[in-house]
Protein backbone atom coordinates (compact mmCIF):
# COMPACT_ATOMS: atom_id res chain seq x y z
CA UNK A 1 0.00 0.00 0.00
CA UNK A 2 3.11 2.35 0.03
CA UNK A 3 2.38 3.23 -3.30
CA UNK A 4 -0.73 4.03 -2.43
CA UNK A 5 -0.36 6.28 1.00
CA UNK A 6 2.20 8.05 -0.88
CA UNK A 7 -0.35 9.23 -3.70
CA UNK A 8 -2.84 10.44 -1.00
CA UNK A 9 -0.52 12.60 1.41
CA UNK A 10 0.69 13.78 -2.11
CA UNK A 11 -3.07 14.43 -2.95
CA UNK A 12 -4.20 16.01 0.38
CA UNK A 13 -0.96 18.43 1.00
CA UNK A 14 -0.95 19.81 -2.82
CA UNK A 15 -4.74 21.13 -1.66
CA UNK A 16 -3.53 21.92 1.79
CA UNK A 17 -0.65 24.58 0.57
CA UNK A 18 -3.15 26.35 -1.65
CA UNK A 19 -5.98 26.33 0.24
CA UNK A 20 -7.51 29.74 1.08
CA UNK A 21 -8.25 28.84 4.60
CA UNK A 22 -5.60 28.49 7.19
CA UNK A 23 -6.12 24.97 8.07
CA UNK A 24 -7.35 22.00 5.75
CA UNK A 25 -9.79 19.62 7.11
CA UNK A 26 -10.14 16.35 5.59
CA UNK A 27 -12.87 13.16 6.51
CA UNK A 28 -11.53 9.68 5.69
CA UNK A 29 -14.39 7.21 6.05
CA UNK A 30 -15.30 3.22 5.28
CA UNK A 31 -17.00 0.29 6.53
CA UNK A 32 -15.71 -2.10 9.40
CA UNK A 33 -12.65 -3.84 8.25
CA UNK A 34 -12.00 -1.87 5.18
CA UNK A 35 -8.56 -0.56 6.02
CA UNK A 36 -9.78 3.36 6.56
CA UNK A 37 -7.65 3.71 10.64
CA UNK A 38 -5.02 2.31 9.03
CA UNK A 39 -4.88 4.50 5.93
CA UNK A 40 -5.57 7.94 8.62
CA UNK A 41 -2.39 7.56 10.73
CA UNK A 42 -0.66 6.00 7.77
CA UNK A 43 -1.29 9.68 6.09
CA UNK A 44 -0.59 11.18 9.46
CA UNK A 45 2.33 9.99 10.22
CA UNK A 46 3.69 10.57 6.80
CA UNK A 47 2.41 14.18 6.36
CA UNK A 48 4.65 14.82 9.86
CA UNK A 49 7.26 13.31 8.29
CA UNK A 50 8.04 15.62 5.98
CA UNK A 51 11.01 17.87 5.89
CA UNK A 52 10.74 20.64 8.52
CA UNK A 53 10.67 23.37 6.19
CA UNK A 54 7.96 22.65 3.97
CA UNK A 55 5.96 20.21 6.56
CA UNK A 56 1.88 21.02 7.58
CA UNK A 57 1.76 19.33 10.95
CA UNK A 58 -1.24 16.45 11.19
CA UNK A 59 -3.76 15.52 13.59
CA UNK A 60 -5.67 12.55 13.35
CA UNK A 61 -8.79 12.48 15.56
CA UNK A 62 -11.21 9.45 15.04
CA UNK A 63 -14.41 9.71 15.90
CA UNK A 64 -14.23 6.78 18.27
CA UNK A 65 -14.67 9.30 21.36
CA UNK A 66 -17.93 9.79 20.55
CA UNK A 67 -19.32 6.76 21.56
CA UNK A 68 -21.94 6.96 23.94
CA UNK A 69 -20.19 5.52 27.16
CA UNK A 70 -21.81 2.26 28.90
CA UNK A 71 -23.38 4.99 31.73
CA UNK A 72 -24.84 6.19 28.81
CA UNK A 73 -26.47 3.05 26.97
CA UNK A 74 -27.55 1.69 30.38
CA UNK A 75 -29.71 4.75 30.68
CA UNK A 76 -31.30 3.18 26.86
CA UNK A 77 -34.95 1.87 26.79
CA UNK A 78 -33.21 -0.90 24.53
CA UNK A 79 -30.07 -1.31 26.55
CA UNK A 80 -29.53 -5.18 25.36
CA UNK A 81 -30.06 -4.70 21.72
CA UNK A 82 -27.32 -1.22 21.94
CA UNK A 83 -24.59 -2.79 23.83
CA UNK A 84 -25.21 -6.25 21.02
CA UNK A 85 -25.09 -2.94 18.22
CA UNK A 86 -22.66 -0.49 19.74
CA UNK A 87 -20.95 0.93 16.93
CA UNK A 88 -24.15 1.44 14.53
CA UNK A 89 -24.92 5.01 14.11
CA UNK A 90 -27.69 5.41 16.87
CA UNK A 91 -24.88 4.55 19.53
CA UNK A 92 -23.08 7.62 19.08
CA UNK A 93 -23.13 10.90 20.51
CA UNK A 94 -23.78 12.48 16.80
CA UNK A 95 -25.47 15.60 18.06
CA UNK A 96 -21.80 15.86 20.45
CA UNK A 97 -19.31 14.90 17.12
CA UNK A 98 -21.33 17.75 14.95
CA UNK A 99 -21.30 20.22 17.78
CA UNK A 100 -17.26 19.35 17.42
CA UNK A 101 -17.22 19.21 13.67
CA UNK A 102 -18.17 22.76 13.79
CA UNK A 103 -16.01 24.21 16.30
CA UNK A 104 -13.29 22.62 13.79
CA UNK A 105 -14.43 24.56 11.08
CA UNK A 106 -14.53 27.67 12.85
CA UNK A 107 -11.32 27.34 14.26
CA UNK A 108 -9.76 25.92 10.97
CA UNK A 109 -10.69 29.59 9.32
CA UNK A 110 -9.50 31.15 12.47
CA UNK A 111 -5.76 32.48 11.18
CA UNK A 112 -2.69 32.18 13.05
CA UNK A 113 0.42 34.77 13.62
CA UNK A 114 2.08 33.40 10.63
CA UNK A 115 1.15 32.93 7.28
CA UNK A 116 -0.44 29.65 6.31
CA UNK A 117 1.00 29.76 2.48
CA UNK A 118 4.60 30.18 3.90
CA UNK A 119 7.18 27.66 4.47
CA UNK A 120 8.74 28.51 7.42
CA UNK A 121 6.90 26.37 10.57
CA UNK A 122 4.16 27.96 12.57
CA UNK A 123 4.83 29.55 15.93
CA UNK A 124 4.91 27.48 19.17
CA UNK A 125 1.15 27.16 20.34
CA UNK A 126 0.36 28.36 23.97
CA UNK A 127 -1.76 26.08 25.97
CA UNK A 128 -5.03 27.95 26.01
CA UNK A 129 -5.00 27.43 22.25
CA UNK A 130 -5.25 23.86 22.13
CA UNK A 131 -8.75 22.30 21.38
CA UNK A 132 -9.46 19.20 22.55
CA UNK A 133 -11.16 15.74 21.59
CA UNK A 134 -12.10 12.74 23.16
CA UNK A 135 -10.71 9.44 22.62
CA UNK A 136 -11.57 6.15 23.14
CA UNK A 137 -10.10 3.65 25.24
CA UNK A 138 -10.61 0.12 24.44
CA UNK A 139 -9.56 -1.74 27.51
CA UNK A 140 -11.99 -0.05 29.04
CA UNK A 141 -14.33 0.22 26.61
CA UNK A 142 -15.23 3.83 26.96
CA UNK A 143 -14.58 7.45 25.77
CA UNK A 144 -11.70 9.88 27.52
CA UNK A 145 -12.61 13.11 27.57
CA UNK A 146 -9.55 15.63 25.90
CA UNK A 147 -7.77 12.40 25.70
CA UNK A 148 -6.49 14.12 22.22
CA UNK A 149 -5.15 17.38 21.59
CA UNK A 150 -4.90 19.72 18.83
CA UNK A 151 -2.70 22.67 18.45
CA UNK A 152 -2.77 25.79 16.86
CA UNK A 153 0.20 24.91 14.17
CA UNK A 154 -2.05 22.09 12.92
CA UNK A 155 -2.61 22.60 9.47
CA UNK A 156 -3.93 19.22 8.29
CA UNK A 157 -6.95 18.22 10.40
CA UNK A 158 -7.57 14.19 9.59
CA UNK A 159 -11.05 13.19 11.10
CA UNK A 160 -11.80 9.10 10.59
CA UNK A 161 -14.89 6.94 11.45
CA UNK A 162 -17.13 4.74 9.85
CA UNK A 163 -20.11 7.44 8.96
CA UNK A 164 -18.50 10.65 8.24
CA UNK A 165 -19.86 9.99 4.73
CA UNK A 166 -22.87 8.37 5.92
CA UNK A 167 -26.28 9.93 3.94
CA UNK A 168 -28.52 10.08 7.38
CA UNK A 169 -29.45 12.89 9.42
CA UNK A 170 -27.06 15.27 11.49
CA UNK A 171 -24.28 12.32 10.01
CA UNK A 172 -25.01 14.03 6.39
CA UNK A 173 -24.11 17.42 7.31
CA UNK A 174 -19.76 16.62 8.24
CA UNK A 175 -19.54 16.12 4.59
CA UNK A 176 -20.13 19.91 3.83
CA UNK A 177 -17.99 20.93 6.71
CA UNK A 178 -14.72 19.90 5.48
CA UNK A 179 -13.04 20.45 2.70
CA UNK A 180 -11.46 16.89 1.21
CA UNK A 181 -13.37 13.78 1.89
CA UNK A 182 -12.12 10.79 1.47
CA UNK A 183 -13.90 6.99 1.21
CA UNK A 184 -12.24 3.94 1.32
CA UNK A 185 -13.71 0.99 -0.44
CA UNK A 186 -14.14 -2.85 0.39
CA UNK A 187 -15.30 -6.16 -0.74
CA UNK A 188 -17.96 -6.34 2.14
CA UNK A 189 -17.04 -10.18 2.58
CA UNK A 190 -13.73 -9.56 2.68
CA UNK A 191 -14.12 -6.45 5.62
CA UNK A 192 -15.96 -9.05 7.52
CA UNK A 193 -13.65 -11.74 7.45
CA UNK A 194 -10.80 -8.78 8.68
CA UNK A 195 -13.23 -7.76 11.88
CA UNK A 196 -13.95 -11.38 12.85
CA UNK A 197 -10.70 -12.26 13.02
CA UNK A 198 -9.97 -9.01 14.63
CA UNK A 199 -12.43 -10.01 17.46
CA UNK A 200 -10.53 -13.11 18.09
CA UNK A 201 -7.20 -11.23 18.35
CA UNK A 202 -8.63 -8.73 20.74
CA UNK A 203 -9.75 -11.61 23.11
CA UNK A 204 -12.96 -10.09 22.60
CA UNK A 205 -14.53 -13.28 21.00
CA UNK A 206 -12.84 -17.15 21.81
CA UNK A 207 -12.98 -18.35 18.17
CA UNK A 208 -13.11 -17.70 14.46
CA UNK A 209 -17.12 -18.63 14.66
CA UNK A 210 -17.85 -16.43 17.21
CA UNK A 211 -16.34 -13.89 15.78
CA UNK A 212 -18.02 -14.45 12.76
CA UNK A 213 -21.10 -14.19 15.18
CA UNK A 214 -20.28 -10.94 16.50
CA UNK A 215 -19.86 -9.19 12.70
CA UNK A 216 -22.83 -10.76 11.51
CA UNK A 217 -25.07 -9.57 14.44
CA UNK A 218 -23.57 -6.07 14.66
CA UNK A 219 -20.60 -5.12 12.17
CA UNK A 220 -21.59 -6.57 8.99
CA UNK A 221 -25.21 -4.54 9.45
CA UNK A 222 -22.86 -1.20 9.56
CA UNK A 223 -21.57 -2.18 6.60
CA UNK A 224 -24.19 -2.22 4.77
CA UNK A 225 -25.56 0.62 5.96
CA UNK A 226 -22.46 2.88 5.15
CA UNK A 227 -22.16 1.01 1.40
CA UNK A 228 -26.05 1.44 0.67
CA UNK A 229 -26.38 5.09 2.18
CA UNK A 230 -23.05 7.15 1.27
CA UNK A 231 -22.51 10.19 0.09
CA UNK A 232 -19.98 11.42 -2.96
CA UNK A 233 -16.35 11.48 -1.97
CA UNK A 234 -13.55 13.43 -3.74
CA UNK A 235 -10.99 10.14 -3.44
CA UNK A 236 -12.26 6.34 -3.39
CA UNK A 237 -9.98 4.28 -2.83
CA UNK A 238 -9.69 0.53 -2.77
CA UNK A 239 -8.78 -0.54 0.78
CA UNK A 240 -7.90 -4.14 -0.41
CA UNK A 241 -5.65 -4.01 -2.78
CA UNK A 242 -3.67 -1.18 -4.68
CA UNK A 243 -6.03 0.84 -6.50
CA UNK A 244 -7.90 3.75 -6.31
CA UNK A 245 -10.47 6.20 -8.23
CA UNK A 246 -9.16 9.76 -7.93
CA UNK A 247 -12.21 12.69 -9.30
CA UNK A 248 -9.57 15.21 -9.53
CA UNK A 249 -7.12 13.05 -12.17
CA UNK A 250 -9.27 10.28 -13.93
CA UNK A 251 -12.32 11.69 -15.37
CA UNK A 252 -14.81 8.15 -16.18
CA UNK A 253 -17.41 8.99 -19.13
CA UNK A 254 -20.09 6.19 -20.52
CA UNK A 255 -20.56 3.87 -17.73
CA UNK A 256 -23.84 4.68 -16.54
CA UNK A 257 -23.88 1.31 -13.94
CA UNK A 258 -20.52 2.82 -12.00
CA UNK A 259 -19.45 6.01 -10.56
CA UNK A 260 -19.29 8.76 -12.75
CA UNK A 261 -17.25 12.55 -12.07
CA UNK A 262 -20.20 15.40 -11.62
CA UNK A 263 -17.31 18.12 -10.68
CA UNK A 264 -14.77 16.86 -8.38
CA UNK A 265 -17.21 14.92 -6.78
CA UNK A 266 -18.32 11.20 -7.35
CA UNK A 267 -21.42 10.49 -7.89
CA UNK A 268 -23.22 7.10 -7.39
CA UNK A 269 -25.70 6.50 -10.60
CA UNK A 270 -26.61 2.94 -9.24
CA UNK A 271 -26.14 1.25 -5.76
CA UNK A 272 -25.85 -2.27 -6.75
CA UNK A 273 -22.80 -0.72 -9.32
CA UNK A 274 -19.64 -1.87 -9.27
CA UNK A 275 -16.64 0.04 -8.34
CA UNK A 276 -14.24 -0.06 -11.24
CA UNK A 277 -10.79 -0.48 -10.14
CA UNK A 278 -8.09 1.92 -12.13
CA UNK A 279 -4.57 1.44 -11.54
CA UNK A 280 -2.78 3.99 -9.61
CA UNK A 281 -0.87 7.31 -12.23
CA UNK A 282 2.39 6.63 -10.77
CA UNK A 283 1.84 2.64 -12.22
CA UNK A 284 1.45 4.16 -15.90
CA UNK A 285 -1.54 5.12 -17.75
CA UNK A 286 -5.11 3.76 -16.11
CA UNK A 287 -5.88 0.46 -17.38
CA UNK A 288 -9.51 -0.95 -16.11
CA UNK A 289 -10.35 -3.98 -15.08
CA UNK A 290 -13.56 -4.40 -15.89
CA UNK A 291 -15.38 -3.55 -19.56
CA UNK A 292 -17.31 -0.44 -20.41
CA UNK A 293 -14.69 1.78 -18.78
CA UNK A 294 -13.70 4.73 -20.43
CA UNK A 295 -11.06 6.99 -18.43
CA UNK A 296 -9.73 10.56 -19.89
């Protein structure tokens, strides 16, 4: 996936450096099991890598800490059935994440001392600038509160969770608070197989059946949900493999049963499409995989 990771940082800091905002927020969402964490501090990481004089610090902040704590789903007329489904969308605090989402935005257009187009690194933050998120903490299988912090020479804002893309109320309205979003696509099947064995690993579940169990009463539902109900994305890429659909390079025309470029946007003209898989610029020029593919 190098190849990969290295064609997204390159994607999200060419925007970030000529943005006309002071800070860039992106949203990188997928299913269960579809490699999306993995790909956010993969990007993180890498954007802080960077040489010092032309690096946009990064701050990943999943929306994990806005699960609604155990205090909280004991309180639920349906506690049994949202402790079996913690993790759909009706388990979070999404009122709490949007009230967040916005302070983000606000402070992302909020300048700082120094210029966000120049090179040189950002000033040293003082400590009443920081904002704050929550984390989660899986050992003991509730949120922190401020367990992450964001300063003011963060330039690159990475928020990751399962619906920031997701086409329901309150959930809808992240997508048209940042300003790069970002899906990452999975063979369902394959997602699930990743999560149950996951579950096993974690100690959470005893064997490869139960875990199966667990995904099938709980996981493989949010899947669903987030594949039948999402919105467009300006990058899709294919978390199982090497490939990826990019709107703002590979323009598809004719294929009226996949995804088609309205914009810089992707727009889905069927849900039981495919997604066609193009091979990555930096491979050659896009070859598809599948007929009735034209690419431009």
């Amino acid at each position: 996936m190098d190849a990969i990771y290295a064609e997204v940082v390159e994607s999200i800091y060419s925007r970030a450096i000529v943005h006309d905002k002071p800070r860039f927020l992106v949203a990188i969402a997928g299913a269960p099991g579809s490699g999306k964490t993995t790909l956010a501090n993969a990007l993180t990481e890498r954007l802080n890598a960077m040489p010092a004089s032309i690096r946009r610090h990064a701050v990943c902040v999943p929306m994990d800490g806005f699960h609604l704590s155990r205090a909280q789903l004991d309180q639920l007329p349906n506690r049994e059935e949202a402790y079996v489904r913690r993790g759909a969308p009706w388990t979070f605090d999404v009122s709490g994440f949007i009230t967040f989402v916005q302070k983000l935005r606000k402070w992302a257009e909020k300048d700082t001392s120094a210029s966000h187009n120049q090179t040189t690194p950002p000033p040293s933050p003082s400590s009443s600038e920081i904002l704050h998120a929550p984390s989660f903490d899986h050992e003991k299988k509730d949120p922190v509160t401020d367990g992450i912090s964001i300063t003011p020479d963060t330039s690159i804002l990475i928020l990751e969770g399962n619906y920031l893309l997701l086409d329901e109320p309150q959930w809808r309205d992240v997508a048209s608070m940042v300003d790069y979003r970002v899906f990452v696509e999975a063979d369902l099947q394959v997602a699930r197989e990743r999560v149950a064995k996951r579950h096993v690993l974690a100690g959470i579940e005893p064997t490869l059946e139960d875990g199966f169990r667990r995904v099938d009463q709980n996981d493989f539902l949010n899947a669903q949900t987030i594949s039948e109900r999402r919105l467009p994305a300006d990058l899709v890429i294919n978390g199982m493999d090497e490939y990826y659909l990019d709107a703002s390079n590979i323009r598809l025309t004719g294929a009226t049963h996949g995804y088609a470029v309205i914009g810089k946007l992707w727009e889905e003209v069927s849900r039981e499409a495919q997604v066609y898989k193009i091979l990555p610029k930096a491979s050659g020029p896009a070859v598809p995989l599948l007929p009735q593919v034209w690419s431009t």
